[in-house]
N, C-alpha and C. Protein backbone atom coordinates (compact mmCIF):
# COMPACT_ATOMS: atom_id res chain seq x y z
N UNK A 1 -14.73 -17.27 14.23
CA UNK A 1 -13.75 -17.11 13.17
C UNK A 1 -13.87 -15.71 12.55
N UNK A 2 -14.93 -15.18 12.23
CA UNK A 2 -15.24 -13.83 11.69
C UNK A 2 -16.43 -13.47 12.35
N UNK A 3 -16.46 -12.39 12.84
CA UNK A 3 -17.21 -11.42 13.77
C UNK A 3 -17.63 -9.70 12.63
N UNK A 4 -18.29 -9.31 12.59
CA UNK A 4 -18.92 -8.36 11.87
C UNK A 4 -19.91 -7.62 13.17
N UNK A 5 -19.67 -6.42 13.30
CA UNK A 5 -20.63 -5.37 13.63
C UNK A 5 -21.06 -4.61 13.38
N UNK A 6 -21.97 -4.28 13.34
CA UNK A 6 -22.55 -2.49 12.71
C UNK A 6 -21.77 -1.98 11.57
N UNK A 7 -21.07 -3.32 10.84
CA UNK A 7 -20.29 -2.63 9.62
C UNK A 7 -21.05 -1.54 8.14
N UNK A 8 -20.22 -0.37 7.95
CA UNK A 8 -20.76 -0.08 7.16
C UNK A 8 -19.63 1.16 6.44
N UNK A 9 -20.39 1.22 5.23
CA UNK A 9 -19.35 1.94 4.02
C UNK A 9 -19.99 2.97 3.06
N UNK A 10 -19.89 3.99 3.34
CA UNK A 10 -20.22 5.26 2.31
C UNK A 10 -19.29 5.54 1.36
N UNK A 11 -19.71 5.67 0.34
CA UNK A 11 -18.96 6.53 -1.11
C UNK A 11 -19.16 8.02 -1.29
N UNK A 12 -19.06 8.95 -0.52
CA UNK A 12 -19.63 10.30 -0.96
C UNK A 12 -21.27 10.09 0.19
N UNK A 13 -22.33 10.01 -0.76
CA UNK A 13 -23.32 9.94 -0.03
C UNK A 13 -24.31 9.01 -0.23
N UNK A 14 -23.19 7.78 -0.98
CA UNK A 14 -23.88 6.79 -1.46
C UNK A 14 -23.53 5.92 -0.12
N UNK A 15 -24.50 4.78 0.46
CA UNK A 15 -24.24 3.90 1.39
C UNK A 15 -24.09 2.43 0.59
N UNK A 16 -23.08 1.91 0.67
CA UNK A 16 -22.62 0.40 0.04
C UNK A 16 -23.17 0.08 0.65
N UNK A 17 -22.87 -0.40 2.04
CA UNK A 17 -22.89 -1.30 3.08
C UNK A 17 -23.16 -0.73 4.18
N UNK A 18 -24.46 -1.14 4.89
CA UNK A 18 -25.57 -0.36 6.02
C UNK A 18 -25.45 -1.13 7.40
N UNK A 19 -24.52 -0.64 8.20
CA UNK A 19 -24.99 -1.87 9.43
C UNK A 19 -25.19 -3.00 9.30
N UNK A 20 -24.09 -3.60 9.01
CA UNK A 20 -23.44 -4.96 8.82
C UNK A 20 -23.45 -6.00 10.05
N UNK A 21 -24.32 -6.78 10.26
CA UNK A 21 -23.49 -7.77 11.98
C UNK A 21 -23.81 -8.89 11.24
N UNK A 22 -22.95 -9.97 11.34
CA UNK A 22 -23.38 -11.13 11.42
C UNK A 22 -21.53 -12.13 12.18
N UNK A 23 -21.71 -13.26 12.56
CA UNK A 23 -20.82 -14.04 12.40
C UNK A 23 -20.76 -15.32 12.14
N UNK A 24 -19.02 -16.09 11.72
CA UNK A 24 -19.13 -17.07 10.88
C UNK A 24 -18.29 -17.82 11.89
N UNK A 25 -18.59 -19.13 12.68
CA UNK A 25 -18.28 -19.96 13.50
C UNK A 25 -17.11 -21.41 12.34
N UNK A 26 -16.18 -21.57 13.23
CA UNK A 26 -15.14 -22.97 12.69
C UNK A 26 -16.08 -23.88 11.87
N UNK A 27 -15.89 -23.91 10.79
CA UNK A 27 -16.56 -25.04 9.87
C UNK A 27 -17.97 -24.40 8.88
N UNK A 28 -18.19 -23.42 9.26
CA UNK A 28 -19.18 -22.84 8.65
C UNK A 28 -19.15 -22.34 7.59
N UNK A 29 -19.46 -22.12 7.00
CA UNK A 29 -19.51 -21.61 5.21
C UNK A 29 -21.05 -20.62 4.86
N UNK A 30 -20.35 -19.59 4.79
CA UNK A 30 -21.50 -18.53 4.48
C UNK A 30 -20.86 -18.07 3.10
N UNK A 31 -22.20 -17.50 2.42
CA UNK A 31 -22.59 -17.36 1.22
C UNK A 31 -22.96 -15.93 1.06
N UNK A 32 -22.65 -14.98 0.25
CA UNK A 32 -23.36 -13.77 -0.06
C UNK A 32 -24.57 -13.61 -1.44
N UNK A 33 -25.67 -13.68 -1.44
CA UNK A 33 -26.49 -13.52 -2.40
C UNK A 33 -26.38 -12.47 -2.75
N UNK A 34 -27.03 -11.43 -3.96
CA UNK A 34 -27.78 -10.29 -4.10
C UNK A 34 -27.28 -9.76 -5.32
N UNK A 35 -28.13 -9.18 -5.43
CA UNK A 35 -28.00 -8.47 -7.29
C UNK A 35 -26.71 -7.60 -7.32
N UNK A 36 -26.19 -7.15 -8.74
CA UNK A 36 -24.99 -6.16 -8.71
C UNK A 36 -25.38 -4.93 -8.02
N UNK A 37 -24.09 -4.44 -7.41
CA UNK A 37 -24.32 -3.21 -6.87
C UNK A 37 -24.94 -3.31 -5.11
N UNK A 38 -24.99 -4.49 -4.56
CA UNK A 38 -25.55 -4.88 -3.29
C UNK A 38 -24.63 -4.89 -2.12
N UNK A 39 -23.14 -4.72 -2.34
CA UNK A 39 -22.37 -4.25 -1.33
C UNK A 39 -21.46 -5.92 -1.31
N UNK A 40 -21.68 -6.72 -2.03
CA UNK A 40 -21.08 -7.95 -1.07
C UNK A 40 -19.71 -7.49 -1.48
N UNK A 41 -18.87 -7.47 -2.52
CA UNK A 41 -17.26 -7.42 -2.91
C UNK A 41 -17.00 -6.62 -1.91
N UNK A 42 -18.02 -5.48 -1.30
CA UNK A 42 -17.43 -4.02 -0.59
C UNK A 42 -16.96 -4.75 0.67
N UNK A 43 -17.78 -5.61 1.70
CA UNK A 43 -17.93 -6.07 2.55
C UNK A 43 -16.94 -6.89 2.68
N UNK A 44 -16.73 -8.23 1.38
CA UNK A 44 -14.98 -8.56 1.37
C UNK A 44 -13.79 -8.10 1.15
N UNK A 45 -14.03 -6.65 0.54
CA UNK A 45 -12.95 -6.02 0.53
C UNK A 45 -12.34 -5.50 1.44
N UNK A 46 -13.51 -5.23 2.83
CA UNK A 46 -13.55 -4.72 4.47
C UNK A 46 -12.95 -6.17 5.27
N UNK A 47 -13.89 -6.97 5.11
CA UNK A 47 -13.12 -8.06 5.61
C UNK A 47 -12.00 -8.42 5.89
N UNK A 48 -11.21 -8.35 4.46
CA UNK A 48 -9.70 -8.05 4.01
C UNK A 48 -8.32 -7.50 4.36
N UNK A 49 -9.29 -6.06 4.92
CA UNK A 49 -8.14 -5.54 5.01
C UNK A 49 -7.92 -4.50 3.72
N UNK A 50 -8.59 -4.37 2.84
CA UNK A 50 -8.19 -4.08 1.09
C UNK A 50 -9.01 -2.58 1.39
N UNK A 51 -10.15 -2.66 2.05
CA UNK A 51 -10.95 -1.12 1.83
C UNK A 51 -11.22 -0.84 3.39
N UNK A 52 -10.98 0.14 3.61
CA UNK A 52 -11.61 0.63 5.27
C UNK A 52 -13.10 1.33 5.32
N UNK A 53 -13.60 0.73 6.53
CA UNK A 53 -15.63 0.68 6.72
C UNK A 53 -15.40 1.93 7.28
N UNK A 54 -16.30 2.45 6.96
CA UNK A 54 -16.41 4.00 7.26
C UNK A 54 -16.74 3.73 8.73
N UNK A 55 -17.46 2.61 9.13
CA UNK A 55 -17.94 2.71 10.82
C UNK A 55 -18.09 1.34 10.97
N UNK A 56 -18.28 0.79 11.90
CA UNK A 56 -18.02 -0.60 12.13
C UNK A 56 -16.94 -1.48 12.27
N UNK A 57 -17.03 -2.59 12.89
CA UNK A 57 -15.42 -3.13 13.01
C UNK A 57 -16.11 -4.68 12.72
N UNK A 58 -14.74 -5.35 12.20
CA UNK A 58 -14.77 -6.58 11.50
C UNK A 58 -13.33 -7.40 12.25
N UNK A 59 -13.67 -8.66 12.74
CA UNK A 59 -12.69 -9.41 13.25
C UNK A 59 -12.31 -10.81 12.52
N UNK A 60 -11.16 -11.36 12.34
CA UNK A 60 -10.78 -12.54 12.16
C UNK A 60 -10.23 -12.64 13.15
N UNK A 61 -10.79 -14.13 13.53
CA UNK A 61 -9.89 -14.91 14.56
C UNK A 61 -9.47 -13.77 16.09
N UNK A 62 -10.34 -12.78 15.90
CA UNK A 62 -9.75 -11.87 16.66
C UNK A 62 -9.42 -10.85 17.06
N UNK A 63 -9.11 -10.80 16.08
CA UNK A 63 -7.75 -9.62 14.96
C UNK A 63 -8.72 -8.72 14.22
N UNK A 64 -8.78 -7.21 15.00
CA UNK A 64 -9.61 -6.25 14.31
C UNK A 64 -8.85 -6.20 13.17
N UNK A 65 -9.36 -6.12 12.17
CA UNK A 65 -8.78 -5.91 10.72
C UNK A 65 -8.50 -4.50 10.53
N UNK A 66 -9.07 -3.72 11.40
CA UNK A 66 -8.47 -2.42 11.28
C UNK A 66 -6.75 -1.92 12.07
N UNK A 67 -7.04 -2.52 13.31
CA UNK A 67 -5.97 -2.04 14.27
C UNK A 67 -4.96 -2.96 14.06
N UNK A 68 -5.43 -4.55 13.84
CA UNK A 68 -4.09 -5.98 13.95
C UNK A 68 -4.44 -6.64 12.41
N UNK A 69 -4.31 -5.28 11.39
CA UNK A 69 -4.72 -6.18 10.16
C UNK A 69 -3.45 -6.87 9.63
N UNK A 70 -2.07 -7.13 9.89
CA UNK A 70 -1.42 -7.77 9.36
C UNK A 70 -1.81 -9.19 9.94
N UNK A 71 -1.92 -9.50 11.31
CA UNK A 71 -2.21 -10.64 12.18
C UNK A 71 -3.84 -10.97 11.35
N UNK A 72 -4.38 -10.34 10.89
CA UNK A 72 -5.57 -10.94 10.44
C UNK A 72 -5.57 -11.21 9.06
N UNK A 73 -5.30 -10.82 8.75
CA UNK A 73 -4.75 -10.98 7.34
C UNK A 73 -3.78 -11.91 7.30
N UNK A 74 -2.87 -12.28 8.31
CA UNK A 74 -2.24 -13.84 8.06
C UNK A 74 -3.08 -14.71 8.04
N UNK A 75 -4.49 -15.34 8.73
CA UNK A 75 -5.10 -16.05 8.65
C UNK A 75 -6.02 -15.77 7.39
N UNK A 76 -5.90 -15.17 6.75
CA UNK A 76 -6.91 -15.08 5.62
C UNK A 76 -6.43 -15.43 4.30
N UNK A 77 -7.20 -16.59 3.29
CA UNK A 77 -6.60 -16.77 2.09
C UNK A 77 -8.08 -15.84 0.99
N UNK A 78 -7.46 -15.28 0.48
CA UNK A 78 -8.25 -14.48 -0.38
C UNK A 78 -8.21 -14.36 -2.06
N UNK A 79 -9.31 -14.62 -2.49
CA UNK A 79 -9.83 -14.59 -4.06
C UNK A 79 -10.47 -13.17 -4.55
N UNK A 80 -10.02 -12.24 -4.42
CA UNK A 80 -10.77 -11.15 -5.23
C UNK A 80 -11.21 -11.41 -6.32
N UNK A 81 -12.83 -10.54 -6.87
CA UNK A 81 -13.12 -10.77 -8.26
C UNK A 81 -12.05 -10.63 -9.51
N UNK A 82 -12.06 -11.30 -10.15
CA UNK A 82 -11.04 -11.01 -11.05
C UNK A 82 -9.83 -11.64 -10.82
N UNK A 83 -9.44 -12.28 -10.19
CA UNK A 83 -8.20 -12.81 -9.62
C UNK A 83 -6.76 -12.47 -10.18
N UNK A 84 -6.51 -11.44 -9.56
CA UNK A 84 -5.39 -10.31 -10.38
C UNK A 84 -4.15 -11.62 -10.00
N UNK A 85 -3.66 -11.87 -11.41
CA UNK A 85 -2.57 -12.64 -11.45
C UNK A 85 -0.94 -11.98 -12.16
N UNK A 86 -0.11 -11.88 -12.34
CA UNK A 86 1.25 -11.34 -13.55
C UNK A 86 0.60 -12.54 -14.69
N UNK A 87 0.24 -11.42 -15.28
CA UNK A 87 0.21 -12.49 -16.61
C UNK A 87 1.20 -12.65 -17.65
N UNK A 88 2.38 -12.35 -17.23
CA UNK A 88 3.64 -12.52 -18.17
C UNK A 88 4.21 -13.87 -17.01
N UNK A 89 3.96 -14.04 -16.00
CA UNK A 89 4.97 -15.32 -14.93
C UNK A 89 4.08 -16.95 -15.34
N UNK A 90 4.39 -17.34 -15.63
CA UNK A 90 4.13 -18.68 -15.66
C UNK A 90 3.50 -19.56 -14.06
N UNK A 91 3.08 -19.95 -14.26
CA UNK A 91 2.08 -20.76 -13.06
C UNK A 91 3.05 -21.09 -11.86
N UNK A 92 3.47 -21.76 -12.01
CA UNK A 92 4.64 -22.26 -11.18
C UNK A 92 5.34 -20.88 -10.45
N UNK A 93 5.95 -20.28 -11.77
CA UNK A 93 7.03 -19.08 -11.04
C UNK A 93 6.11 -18.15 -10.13
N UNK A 94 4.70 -17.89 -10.35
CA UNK A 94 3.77 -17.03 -9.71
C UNK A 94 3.18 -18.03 -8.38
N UNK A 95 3.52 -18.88 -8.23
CA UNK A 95 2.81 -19.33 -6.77
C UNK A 95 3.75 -19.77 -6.22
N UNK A 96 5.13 -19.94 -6.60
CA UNK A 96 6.53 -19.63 -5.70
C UNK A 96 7.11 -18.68 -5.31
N UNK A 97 6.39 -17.42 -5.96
CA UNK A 97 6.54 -16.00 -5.80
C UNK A 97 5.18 -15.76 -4.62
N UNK A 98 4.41 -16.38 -4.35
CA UNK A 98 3.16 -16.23 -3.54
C UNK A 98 3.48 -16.51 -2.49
N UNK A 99 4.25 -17.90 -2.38
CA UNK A 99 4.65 -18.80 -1.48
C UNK A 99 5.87 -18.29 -0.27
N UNK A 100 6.79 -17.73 -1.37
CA UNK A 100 7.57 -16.83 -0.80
C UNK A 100 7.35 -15.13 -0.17
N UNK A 101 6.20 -14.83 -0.54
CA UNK A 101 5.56 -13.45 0.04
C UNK A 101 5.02 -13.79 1.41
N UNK A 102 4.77 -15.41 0.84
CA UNK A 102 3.73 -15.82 2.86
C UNK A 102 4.80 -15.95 3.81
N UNK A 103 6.05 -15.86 3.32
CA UNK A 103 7.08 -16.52 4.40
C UNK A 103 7.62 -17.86 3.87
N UNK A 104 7.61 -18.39 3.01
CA UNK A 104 8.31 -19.64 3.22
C UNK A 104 9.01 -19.96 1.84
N UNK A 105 9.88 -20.63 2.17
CA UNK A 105 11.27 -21.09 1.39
C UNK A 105 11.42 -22.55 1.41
N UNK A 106 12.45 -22.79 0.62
CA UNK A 106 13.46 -24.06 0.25
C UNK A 106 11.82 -25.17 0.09
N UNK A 107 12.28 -26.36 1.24
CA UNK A 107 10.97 -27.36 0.80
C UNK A 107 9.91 -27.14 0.98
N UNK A 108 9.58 -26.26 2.13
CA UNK A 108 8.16 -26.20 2.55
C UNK A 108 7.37 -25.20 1.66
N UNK A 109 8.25 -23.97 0.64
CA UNK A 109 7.55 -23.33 -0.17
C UNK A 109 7.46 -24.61 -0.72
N UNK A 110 8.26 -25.80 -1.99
CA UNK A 110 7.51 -26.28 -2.65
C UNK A 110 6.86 -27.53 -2.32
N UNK A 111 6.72 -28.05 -1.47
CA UNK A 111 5.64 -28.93 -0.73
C UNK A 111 4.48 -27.93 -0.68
N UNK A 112 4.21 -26.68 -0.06
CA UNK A 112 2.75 -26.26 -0.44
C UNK A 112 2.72 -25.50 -1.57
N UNK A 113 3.47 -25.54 -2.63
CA UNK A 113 2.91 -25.00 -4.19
C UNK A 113 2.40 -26.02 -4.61
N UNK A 114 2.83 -27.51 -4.62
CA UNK A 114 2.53 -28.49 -5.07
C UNK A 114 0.91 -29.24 -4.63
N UNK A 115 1.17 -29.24 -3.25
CA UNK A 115 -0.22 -29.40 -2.07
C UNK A 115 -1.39 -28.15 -3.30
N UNK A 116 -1.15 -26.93 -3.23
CA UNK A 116 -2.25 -25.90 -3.82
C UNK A 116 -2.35 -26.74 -5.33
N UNK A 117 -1.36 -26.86 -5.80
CA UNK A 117 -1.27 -26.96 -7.66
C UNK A 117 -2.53 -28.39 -7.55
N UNK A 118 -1.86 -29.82 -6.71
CA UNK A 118 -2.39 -31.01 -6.63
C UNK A 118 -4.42 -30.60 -6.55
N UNK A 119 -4.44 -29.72 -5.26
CA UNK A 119 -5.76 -29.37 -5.15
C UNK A 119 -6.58 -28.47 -6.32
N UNK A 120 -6.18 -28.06 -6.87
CA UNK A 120 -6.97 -27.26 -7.91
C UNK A 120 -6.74 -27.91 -8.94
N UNK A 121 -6.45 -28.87 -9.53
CA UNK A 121 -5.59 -29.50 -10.79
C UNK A 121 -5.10 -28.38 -11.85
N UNK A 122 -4.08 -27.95 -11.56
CA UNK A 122 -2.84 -27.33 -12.66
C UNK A 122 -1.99 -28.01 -13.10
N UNK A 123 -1.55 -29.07 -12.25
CA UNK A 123 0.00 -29.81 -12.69
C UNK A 123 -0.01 -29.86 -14.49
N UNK A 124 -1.30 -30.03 -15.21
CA UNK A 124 -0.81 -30.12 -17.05
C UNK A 124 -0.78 -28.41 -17.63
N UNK A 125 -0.59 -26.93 -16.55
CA UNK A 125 -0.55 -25.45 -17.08
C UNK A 125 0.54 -25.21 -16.18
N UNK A 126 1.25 -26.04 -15.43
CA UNK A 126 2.87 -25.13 -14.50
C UNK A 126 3.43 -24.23 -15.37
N UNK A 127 3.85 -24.59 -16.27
CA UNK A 127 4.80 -23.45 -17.20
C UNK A 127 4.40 -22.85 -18.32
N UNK A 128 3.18 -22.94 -18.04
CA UNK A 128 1.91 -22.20 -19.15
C UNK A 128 2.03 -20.51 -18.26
N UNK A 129 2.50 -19.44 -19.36
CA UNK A 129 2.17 -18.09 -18.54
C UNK A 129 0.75 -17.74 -18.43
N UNK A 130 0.30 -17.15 -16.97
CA UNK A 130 -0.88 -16.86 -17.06
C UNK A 130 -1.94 -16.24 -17.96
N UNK A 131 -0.79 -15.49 -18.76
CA UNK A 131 -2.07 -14.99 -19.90
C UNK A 131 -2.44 -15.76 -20.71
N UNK A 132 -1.69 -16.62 -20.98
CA UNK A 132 -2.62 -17.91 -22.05
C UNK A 132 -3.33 -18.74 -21.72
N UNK A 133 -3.56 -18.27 -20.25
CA UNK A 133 -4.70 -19.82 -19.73
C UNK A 133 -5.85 -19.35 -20.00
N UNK A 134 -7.16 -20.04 -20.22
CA UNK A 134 -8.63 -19.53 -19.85
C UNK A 134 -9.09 -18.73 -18.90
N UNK A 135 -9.91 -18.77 -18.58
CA UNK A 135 -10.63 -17.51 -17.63
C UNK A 135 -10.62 -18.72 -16.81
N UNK A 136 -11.30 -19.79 -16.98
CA UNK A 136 -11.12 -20.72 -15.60
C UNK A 136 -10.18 -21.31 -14.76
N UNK A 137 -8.81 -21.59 -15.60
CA UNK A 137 -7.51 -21.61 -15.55
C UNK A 137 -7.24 -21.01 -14.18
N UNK A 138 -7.44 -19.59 -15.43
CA UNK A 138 -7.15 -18.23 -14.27
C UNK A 138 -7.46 -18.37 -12.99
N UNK A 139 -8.99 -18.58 -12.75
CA UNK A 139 -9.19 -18.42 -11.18
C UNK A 139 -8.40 -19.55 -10.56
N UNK A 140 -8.77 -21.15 -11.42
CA UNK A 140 -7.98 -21.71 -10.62
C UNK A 140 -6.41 -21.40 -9.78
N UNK A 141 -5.54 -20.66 -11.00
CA UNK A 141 -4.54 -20.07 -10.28
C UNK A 141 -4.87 -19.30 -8.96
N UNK A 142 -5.77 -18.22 -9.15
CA UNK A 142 -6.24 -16.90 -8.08
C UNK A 142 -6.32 -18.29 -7.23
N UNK A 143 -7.24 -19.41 -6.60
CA UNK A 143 -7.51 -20.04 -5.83
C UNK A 143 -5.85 -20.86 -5.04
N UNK A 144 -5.23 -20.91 -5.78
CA UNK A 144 -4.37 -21.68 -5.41
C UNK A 144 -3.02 -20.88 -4.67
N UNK A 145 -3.00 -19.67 -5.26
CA UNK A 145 -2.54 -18.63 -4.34
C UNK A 145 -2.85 -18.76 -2.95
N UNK A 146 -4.36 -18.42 -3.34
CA UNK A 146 -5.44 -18.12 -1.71
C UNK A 146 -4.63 -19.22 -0.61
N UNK A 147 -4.77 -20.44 -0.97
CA UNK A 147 -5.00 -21.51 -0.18
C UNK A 147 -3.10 -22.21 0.03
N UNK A 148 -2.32 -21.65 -0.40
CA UNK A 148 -0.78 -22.24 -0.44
C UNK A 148 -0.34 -21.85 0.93
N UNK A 149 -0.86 -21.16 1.44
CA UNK A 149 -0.48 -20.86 3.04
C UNK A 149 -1.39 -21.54 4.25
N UNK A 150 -2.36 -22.77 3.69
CA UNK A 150 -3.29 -23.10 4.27
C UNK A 150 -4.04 -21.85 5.27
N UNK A 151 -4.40 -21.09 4.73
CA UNK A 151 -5.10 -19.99 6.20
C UNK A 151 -6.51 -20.93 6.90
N UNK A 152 -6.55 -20.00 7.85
CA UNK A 152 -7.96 -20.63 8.69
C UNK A 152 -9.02 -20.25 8.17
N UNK A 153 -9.32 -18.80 7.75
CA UNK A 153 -10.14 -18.68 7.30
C UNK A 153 -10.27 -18.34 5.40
N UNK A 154 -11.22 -18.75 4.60
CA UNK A 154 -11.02 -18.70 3.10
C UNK A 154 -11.95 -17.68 2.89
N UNK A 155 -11.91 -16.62 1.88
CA UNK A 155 -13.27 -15.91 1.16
C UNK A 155 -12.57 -15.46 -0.33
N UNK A 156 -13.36 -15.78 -0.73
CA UNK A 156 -13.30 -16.08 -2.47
C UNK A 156 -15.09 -15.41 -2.72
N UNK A 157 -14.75 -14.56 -3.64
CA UNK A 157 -15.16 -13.62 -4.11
C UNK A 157 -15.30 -14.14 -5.99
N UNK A 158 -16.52 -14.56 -5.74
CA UNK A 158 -17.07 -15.15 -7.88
C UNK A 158 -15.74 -16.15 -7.51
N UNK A 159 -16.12 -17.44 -6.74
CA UNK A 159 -15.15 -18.21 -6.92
C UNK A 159 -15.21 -18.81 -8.31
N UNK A 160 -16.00 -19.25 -8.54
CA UNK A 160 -16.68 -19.88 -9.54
C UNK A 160 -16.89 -19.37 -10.98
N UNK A 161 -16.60 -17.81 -11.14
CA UNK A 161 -16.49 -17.25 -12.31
C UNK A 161 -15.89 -17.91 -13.33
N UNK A 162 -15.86 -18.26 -14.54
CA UNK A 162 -15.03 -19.02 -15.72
C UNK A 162 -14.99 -20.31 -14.99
């Protein structure tokens, strides 16, 4: 599912991320430990598609994220720290606006807004705008984004924050 090699990421002449390999097999669930400043956000941000590895290559499903990052990036549902939401759109209008960025319309956008909303429990904040929800709220939204396109593979980044 995700393949990692010799990944790695310089800032100037700072090294984030040093020769990176590992991989993550169907059903598996890996975890990043380590104190601030240890490279993991850098590494999902490479993963992503969001930051380019100074050397190394990173695959989903396949799909170098450098050369076929739109194809890899379709299979990917993603939580960045912070879970950048419009905080003026209301719950609902922002994951029909999500829904519709993945490709899909009429029922099947709202059969999976509803499927994401049902799984994270929002249904009592739909027309609550995002800035008035909690910080936990919040991610729940960021999560429900991630996952409205069912992707194959998930990485959530401080899922658990708030």
């Amino acid at each position: 599912m995700i393949e990692i090699s010799k990944l790695t990421k310089r800032f100037a002449q700072h090294t984030v991320v040093d020769d990176l390999s590992f991989s993550v097999e169907r059903g598996e669930v890996l975890g990043f430990l380590g104190p601030n400043g240890a490279g993991k956000s850098t590494t999902m941000k490479m993963l992503t598609g969001f930051l380019a590895p100074t050397s190394g290559t990173a695959r989903i499903l396949g799909f170098d994220i450098q050369q076929d990052t739109l194809k890899a990036q379709r299979q990917i549902g993603y939580l960045p720290e912070g879970a950048p939401c419009y905080g003026d759109m209301t719950v609902r209008s922002f994951l029909d606006f999500i829904a519709e960025v993945r490709g899909f319309k009429g029922a099947e956008k709202r059969q999976r807004v509803a499927r994401a909303v049902a799984q994270v429990e929002l249904e009592n904040v739909l027309e609550q705008s995002i800035e008035t929800l909690s910080k936990g709220f919040k991610r729940r939204v960021g999560l429900a984004q991630a996952i409205v396109h069912d992707p194959k593979v998930l990485i959530l980044d401080e899922p658990t924050d708030g």
